[in-house]
C-alpha atoms as a PDB file:
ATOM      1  CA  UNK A   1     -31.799  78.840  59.210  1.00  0.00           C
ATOM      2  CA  UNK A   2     -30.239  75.972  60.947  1.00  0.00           C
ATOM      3  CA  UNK A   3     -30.697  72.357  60.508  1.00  0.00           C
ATOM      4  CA  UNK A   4     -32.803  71.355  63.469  1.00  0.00           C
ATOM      5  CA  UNK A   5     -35.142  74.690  62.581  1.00  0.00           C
ATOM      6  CA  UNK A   6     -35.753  73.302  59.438  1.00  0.00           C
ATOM      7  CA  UNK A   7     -36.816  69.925  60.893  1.00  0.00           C
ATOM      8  CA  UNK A   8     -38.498  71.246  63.538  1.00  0.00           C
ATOM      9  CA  UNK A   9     -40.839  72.649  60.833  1.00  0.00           C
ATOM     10  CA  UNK A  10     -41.026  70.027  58.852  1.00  0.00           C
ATOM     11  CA  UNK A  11     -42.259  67.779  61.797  1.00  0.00           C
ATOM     12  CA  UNK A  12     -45.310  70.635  62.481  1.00  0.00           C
ATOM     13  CA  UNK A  13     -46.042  70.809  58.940  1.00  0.00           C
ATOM     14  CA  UNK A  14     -46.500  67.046  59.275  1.00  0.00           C
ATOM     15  CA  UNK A  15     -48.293  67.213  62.629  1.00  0.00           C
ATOM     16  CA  UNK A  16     -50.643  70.123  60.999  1.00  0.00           C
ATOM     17  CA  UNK A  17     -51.564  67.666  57.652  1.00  0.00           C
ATOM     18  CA  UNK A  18     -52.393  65.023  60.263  1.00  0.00           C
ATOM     19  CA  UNK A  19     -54.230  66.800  62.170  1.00  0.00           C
ATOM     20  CA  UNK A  20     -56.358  67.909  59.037  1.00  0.00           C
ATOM     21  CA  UNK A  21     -56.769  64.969  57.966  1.00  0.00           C
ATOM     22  CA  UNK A  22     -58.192  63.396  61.088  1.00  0.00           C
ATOM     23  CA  UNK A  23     -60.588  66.392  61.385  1.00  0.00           C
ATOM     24  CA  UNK A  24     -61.741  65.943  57.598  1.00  0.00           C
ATOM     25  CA  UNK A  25     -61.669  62.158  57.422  1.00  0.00           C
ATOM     26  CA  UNK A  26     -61.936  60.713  61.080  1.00  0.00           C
ATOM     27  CA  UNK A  27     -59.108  58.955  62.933  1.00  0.00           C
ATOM     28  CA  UNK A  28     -59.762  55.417  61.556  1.00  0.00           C
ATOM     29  CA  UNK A  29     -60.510  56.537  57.671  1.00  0.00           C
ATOM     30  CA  UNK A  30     -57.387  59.173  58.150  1.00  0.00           C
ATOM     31  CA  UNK A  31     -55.237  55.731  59.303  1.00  0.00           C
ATOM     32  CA  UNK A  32     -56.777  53.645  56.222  1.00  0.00           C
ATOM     33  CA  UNK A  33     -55.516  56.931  53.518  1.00  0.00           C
ATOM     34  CA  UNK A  34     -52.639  56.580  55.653  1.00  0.00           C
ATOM     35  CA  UNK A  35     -51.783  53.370  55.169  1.00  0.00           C
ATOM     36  CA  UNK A  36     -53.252  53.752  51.513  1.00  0.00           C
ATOM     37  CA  UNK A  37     -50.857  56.136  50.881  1.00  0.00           C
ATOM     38  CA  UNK A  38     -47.689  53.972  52.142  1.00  0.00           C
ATOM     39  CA  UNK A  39     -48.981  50.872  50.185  1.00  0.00           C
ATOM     40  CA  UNK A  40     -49.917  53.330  46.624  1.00  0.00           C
ATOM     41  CA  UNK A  41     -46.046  54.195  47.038  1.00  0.00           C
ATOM     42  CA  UNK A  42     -44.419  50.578  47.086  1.00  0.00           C
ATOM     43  CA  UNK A  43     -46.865  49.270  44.886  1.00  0.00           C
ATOM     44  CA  UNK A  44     -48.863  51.734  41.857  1.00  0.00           C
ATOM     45  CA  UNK A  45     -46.900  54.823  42.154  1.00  0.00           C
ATOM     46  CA  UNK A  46     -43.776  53.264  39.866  1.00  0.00           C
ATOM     47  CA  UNK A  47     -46.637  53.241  36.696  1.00  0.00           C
ATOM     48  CA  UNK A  48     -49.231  55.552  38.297  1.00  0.00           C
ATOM     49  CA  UNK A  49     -46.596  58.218  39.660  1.00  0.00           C
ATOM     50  CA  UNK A  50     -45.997  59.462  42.422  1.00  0.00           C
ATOM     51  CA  UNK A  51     -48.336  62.455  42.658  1.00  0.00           C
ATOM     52  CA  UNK A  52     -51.004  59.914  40.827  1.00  0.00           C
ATOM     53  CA  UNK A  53     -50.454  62.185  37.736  1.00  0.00           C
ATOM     54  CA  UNK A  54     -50.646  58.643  35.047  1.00  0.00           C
ATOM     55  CA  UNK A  55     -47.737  57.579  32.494  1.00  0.00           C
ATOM     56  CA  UNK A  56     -47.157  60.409  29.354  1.00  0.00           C
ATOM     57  CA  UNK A  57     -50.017  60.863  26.821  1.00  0.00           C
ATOM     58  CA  UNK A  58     -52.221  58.345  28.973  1.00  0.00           C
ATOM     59  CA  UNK A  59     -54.921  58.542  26.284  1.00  0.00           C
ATOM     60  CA  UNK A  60     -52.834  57.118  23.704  1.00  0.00           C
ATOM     61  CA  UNK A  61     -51.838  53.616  22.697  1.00  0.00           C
ATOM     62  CA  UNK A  62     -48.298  52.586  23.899  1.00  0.00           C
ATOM     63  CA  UNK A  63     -46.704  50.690  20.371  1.00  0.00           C
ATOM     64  CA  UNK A  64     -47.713  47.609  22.144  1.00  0.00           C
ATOM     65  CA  UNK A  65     -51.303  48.007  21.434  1.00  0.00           C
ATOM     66  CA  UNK A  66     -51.965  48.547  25.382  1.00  0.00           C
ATOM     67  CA  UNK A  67     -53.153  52.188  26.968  1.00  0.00           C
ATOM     68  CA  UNK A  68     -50.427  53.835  29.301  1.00  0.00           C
ATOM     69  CA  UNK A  69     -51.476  53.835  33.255  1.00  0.00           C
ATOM     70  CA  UNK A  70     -53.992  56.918  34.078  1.00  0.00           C
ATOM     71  CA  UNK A  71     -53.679  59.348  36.274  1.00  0.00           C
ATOM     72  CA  UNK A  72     -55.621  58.732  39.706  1.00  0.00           C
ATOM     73  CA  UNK A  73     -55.666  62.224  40.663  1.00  0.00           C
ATOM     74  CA  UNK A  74     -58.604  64.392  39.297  1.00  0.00           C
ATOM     75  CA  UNK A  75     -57.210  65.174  35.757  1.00  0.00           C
ATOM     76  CA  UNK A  76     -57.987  61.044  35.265  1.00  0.00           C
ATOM     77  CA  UNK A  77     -61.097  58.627  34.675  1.00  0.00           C
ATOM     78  CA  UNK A  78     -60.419  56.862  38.342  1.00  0.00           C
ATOM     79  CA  UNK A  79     -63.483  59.318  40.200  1.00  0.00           C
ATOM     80  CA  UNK A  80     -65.817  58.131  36.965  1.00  0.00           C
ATOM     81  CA  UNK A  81     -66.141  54.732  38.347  1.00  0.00           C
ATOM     82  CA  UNK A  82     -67.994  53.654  41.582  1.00  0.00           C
ATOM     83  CA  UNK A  83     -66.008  51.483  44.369  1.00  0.00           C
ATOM     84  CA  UNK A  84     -67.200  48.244  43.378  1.00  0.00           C
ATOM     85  CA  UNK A  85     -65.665  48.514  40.067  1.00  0.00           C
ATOM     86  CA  UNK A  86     -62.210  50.337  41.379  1.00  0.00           C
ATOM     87  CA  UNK A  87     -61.643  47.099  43.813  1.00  0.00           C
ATOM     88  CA  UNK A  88     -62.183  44.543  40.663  1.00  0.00           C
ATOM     89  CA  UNK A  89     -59.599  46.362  38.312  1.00  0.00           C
ATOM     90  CA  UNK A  90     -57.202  46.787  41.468  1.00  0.00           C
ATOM     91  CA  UNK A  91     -57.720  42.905  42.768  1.00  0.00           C
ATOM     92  CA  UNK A  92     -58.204  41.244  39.381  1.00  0.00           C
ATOM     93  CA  UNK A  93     -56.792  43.611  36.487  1.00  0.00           C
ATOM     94  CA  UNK A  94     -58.774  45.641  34.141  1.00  0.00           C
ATOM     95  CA  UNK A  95     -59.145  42.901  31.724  1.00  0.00           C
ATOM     96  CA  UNK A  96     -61.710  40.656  34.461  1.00  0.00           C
ATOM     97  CA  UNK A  97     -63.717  44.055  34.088  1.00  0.00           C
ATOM     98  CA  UNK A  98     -63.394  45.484  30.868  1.00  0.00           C
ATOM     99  CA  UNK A  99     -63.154  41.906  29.106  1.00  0.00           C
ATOM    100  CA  UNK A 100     -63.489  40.627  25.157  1.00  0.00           C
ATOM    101  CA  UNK A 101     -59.408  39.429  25.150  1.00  0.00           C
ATOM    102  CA  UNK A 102     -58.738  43.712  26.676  1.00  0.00           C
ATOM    103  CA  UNK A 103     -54.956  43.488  27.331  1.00  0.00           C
ATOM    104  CA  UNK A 104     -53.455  45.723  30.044  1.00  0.00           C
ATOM    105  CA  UNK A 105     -49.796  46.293  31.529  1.00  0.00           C
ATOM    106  CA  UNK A 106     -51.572  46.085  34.907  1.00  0.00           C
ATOM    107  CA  UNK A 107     -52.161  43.257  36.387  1.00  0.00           C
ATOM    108  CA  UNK A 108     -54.602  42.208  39.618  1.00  0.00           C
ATOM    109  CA  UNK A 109     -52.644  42.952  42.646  1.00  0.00           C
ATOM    110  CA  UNK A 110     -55.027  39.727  44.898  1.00  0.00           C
ATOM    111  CA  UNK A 111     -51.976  38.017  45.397  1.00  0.00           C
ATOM    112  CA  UNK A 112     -49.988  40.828  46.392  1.00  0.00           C
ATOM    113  CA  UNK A 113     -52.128  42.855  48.288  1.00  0.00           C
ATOM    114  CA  UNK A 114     -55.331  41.823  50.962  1.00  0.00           C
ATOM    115  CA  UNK A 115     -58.745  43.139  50.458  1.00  0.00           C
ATOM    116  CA  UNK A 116     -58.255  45.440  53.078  1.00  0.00           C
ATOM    117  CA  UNK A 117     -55.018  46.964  51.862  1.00  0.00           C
ATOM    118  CA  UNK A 118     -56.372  47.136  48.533  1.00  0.00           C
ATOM    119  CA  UNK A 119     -59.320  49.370  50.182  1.00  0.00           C
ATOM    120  CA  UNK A 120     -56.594  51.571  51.672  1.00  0.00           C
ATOM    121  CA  UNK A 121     -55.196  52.405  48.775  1.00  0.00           C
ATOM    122  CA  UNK A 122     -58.246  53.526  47.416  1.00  0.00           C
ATOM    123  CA  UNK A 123     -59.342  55.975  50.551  1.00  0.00           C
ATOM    124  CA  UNK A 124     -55.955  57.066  49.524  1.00  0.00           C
ATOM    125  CA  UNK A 125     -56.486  57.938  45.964  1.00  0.00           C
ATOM    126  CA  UNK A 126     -60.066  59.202  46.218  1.00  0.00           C
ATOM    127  CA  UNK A 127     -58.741  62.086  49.584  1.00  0.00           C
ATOM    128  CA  UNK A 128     -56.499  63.504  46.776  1.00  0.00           C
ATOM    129  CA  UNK A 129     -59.276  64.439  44.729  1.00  0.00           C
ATOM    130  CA  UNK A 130     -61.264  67.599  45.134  1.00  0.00           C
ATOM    131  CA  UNK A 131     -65.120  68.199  46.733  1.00  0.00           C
ATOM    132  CA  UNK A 132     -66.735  68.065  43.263  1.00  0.00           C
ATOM    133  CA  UNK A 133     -64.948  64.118  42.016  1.00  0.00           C
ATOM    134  CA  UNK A 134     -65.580  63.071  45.659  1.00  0.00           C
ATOM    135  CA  UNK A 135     -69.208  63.581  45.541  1.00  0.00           C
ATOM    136  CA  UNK A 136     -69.459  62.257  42.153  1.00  0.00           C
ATOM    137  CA  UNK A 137     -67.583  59.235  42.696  1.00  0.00           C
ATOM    138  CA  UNK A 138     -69.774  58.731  46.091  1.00  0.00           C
ATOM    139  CA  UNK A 139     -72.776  58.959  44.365  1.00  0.00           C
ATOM    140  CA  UNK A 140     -71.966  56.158  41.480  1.00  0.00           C
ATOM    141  CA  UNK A 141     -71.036  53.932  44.465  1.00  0.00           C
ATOM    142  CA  UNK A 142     -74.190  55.131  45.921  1.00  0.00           C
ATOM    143  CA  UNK A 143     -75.794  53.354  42.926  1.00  0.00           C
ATOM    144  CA  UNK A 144     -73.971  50.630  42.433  1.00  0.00           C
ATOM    145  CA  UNK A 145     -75.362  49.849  45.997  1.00  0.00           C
ATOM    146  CA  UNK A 146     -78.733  50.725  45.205  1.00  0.00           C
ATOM    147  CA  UNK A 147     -78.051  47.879  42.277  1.00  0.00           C
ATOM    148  CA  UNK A 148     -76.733  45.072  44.031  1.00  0.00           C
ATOM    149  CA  UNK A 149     -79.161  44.928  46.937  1.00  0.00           C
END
């Protein structure tokens, strides 16, 4: 197979998983995971990895005392928590949320990245996961809503 076939492909494989994920998501939510995506790469994936899969036995202390990043992808905690929660760890650190002196290797990204960005990354993260975390995770936001209003 020659070069250019081989690129050819790979642009309609790319085109196709665009495509999808306007149809499944909408055009401005498939633009947010988009960008999501981009911004999960230069700035989570390096701890989080790249296929959100989490550091090495994630559920075990590092020496330092601290836990290893999670996994964002559906083998993790991240769908367990509702939206409201996700944007405080991700703009503050997990220590404003889980608090009494919690220590973390991650710190609050609300110098680094805008409200909106942070947002993006999160579409991101929750498109990865299947039907079942989706709905889950919806419906904790659902009543963390319910809560604050």
């Amino acid at each position: 197979m020659s070069r250019q076939a081989v690129i050819l492909g790979f642009a309609a494989l790319l085109g196709v998983a665009a495509l999808a994920l306007i149809w499944s998501f909408g055009a401005s939510e498939a633009a947010a995971i988009a960008r999501g995506r981009q911004l999960y790469t230069a700035n989570c994936a390096s701890c989080h990895g790249a296929s959100l899969e989490g550091q090495p036995d994630w559920k075990r202390q590092l020496p330092s005392g601290r836990m290893p990043a999670p996994p964002h992808d559906a083998s993790g905690h991240t769908w367990h928590h509702p939206d409201g929660v996700l944007f405080r760890i991700t703009k503050e650190g997990p220590a404003a949320v889980v608090g009494n002196g919690y220590a973390s290797d991650m710190p609050g990204f609300e110098d680094i990245l805008s409200d909106e960005e942070i947002r993006a990354v999160l579409a991101f993260i929750k498109s990865t996961w299947p039907e079942r975390e989706r709905a889950y995770q919806s419906e904790m936001s659902r009543r963390e809503q319910e809560k604050t209003q």
